[in-house]
Protein backbone atom coordinates (compact mmCIF):
# COMPACT_ATOMS: atom_id res chain seq x y z
CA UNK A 1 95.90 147.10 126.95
CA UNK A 2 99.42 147.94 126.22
CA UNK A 3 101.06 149.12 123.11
CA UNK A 4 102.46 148.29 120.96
CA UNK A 5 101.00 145.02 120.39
CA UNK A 6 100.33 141.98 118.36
CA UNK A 7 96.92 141.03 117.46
CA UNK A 8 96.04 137.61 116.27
CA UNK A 9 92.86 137.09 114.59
CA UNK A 10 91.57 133.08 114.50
CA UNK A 11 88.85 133.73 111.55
CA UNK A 12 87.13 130.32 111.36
CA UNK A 13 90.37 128.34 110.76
CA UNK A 14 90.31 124.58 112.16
CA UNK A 15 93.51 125.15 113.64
CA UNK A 16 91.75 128.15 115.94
CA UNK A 17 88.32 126.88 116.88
CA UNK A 18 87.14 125.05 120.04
CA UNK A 19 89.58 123.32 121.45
CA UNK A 20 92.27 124.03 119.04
CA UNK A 21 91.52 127.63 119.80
CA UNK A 22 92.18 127.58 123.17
CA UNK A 23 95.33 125.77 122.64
CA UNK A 24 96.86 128.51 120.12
CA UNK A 25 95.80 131.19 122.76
CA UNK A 26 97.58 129.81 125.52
CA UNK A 27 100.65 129.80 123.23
CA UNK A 28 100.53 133.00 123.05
CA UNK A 29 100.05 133.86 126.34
CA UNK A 30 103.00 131.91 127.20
CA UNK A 31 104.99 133.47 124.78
CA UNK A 32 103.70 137.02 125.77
CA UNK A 33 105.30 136.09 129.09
CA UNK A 34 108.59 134.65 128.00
CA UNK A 35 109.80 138.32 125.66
CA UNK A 36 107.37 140.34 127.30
CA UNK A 37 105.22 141.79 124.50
CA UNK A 38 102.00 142.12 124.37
CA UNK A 39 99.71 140.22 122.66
CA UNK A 40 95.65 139.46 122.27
CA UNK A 41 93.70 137.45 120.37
CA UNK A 42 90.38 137.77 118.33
CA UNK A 43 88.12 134.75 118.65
CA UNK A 44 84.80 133.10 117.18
CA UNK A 45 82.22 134.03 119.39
CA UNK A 46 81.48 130.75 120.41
CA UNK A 47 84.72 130.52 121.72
CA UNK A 48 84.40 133.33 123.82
CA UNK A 49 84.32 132.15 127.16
CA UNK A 50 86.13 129.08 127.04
CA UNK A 51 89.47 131.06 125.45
CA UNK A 52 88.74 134.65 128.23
CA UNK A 53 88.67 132.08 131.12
CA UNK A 54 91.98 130.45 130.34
CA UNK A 55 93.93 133.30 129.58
CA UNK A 56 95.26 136.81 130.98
CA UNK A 57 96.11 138.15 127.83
CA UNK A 58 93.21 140.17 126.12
CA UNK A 59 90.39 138.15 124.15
CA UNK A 60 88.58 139.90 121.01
CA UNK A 61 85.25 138.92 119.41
CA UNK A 62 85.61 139.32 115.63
CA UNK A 63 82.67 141.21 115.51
CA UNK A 64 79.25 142.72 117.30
CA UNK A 65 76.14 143.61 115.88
CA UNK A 66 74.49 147.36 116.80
CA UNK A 67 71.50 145.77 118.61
CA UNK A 68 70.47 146.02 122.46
CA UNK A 69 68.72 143.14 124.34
CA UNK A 70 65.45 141.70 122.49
CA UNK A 71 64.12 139.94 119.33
CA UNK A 72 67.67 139.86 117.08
CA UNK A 73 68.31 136.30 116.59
CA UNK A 74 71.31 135.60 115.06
CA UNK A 75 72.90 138.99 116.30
CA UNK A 76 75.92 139.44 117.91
CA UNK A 77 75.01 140.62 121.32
CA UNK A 78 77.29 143.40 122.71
CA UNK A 79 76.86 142.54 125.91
CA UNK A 80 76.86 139.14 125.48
CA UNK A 81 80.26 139.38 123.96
CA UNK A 82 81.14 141.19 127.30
CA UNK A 83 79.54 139.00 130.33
CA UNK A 84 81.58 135.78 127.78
CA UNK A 85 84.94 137.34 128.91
CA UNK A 86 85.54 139.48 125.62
CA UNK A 87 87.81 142.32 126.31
CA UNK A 88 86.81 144.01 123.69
CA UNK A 89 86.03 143.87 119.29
CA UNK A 90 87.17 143.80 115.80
CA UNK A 91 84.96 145.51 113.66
CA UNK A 92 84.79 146.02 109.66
CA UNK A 93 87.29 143.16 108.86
CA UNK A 94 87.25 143.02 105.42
CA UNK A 95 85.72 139.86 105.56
CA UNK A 96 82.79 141.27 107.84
CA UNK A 97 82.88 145.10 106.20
CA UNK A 98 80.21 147.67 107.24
CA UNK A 99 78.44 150.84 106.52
CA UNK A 100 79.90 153.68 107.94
CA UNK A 101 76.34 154.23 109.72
CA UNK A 102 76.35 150.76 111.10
CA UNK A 103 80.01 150.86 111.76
CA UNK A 104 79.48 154.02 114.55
CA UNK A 105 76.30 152.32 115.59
CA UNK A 106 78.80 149.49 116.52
CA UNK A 107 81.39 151.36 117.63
CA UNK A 108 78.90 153.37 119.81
CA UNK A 109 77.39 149.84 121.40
CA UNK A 110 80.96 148.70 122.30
CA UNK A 111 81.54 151.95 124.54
CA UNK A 112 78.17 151.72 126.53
CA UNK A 113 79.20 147.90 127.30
CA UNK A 114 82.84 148.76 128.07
CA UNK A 115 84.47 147.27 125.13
CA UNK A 116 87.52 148.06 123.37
CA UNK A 117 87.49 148.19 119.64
CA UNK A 118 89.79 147.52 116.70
CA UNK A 119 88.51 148.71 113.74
CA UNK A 120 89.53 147.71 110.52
CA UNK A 121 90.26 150.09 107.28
CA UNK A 122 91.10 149.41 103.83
CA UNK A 123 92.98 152.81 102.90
CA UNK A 124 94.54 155.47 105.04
CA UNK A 125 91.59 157.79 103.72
CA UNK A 126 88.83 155.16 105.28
CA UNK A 127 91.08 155.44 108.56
CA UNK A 128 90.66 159.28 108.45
CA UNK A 129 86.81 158.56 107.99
CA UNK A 130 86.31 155.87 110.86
CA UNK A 131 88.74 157.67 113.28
CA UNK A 132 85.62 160.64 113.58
CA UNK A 133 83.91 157.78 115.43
CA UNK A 134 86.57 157.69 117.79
CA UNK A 135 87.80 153.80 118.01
CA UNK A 136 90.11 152.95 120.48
CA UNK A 137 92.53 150.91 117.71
CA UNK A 138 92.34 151.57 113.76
CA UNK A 139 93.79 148.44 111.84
CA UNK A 140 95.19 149.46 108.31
CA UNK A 141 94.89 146.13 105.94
CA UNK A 142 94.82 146.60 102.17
CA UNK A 143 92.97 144.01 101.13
CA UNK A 144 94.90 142.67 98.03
CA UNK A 145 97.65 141.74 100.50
CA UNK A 146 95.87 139.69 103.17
CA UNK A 147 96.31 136.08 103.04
CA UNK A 148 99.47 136.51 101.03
CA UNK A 149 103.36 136.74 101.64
CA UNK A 150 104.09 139.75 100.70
CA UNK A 151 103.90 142.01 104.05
CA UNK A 152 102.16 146.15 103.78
CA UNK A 153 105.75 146.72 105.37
CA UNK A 154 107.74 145.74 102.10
CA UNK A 155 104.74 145.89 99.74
CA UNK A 156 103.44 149.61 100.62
CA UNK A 157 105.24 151.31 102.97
CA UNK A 158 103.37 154.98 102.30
CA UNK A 159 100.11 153.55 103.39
CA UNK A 160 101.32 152.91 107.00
CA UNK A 161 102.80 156.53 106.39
CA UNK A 162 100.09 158.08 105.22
CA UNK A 163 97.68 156.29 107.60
CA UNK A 164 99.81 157.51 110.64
CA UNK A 165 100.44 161.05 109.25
CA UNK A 166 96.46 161.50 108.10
CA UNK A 167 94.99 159.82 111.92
CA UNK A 168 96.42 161.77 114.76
CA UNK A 169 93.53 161.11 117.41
CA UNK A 170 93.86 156.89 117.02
CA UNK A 171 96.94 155.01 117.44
CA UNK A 172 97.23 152.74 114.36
CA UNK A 173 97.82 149.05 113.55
CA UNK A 174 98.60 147.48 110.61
CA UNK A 175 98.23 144.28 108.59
CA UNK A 176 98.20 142.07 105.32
CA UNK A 177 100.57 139.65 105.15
CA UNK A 178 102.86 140.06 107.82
CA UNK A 179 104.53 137.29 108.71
CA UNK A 180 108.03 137.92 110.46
CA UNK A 181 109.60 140.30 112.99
CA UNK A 182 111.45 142.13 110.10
CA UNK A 183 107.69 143.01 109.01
CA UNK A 184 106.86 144.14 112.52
CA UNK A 185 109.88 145.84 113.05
CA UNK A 186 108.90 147.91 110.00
CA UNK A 187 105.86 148.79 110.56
CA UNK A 188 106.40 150.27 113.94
CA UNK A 189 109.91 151.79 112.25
CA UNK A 190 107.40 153.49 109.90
CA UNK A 191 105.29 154.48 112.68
CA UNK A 192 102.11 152.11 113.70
CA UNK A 193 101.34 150.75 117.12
CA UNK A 194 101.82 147.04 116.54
CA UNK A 195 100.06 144.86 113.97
CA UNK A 196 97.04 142.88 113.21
CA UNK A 197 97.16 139.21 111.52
CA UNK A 198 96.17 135.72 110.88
CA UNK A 199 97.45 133.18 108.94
CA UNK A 200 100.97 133.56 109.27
CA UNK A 201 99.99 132.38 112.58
CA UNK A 202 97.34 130.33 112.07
CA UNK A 203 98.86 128.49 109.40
CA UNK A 204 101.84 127.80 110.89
CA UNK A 205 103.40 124.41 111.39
CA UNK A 206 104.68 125.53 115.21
CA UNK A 207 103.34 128.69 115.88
CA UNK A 208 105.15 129.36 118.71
CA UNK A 209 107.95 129.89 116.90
CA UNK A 210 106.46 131.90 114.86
CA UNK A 211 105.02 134.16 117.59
CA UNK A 212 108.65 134.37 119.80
CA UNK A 213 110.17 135.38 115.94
CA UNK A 214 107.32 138.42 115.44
CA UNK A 215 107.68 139.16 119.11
CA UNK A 216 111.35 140.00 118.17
CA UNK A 217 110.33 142.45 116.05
CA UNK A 218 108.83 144.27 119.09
CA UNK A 219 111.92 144.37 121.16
């Protein structure tokens, strides 16, 4: 996967799920093809497959439980997310936030199925912690700011610093409230590897005008 990138996660909006989410994904695709930046998108499990087969960009679950193959109903299967198409995970959204214990169990799962995984902190100093379990991504996303308009790039600044100065061994991302290529343009000015969001996309009127405008802030 290259970086930097954009990463769009659906959550359970009605405007991402089933068919709709296979819709918003191939706008992106097509937009990742038009400027050239990269792009992937994190999907409800259930959507998996049908969103994996109908696009070349990468496809994320939104989360995986630690469990192998047996009697865990309910549990997100690591390599069920896998043989659906998934290129690799979020973990520890902080919608979906785990122990630390439970977070490396995850984290550890992904790697023996060949996942990649973006894992979400709250605080540069919770990016220090979960970059000793050696994600592939760390996603920086105070969570007063997601869901709102105010973007980490304008709103706080020093904790895409600190998070980038503090995490040498894991490229970082970063998120809450971004919204416009200004925002991305910042970030990676202040020195992440792309960003992580969802509803400036999600809850967009056209978002594919909204992706070719954050895609500017990439080029």
């Amino acid at each position: 996967m290259r970086l930097p990138i954009i990463i769009v996660n659906f959550k359970n909006y009605e405007s991402a799920t089933g068919e709709n989410a296979l819709k918003l994904a191939q706008i992106h695709q097509e937009v990742s093809r038009e400027t050239g930046v990269s792009f992937a998108v994190c999907v409800q499990a259930s959507d998996l497959y049908r969103v994996s087969q109908s696009v070349e960009i990468p496809v994320f679950a939104q989360h995986i439980d630690p469990v192998t193959y047996g009697s865990h109903t309910g549990s997100v299967l690591p390599e069920a997310v896998k043989q659906a198409g998934a290129y690799g995970t979020l973990l520890n959204h902080a919608e979906r936030q785990l122990s630390l214990d439970v977070l490396e169990a995850s984290i550890k799962r992904a790697k023996e199925v060949g996942l990649f995984t973006c894992v979400c902190a709250n605080t540069p100093e919770a990016a220090a912690e979960i970059a000793k379990f050696n994600p592939d991504l760390i996603a920086v996303e105070p969570p007063e700011l997601i869901g709102g308009d105010i973007s980490i790039s304008n709103a706080k600044p020093e904790v895409i610093r600190n998070a980038v100065s503090m995490v040498k061994n894991v490229k970082i991302l970063v998120g809450a409230g971004v919204k416009t290529s200004e925002d991305v343009k910042k970030a990676i000015e202040l020195g992440a590897s792309g960003v992580l969001l969802a509803s400036g996309v999600t809850k967009a009127k056209n978002p594919y005008e909204v992706l070719t405008d954050l895609a500017k802030g990439l080029l």
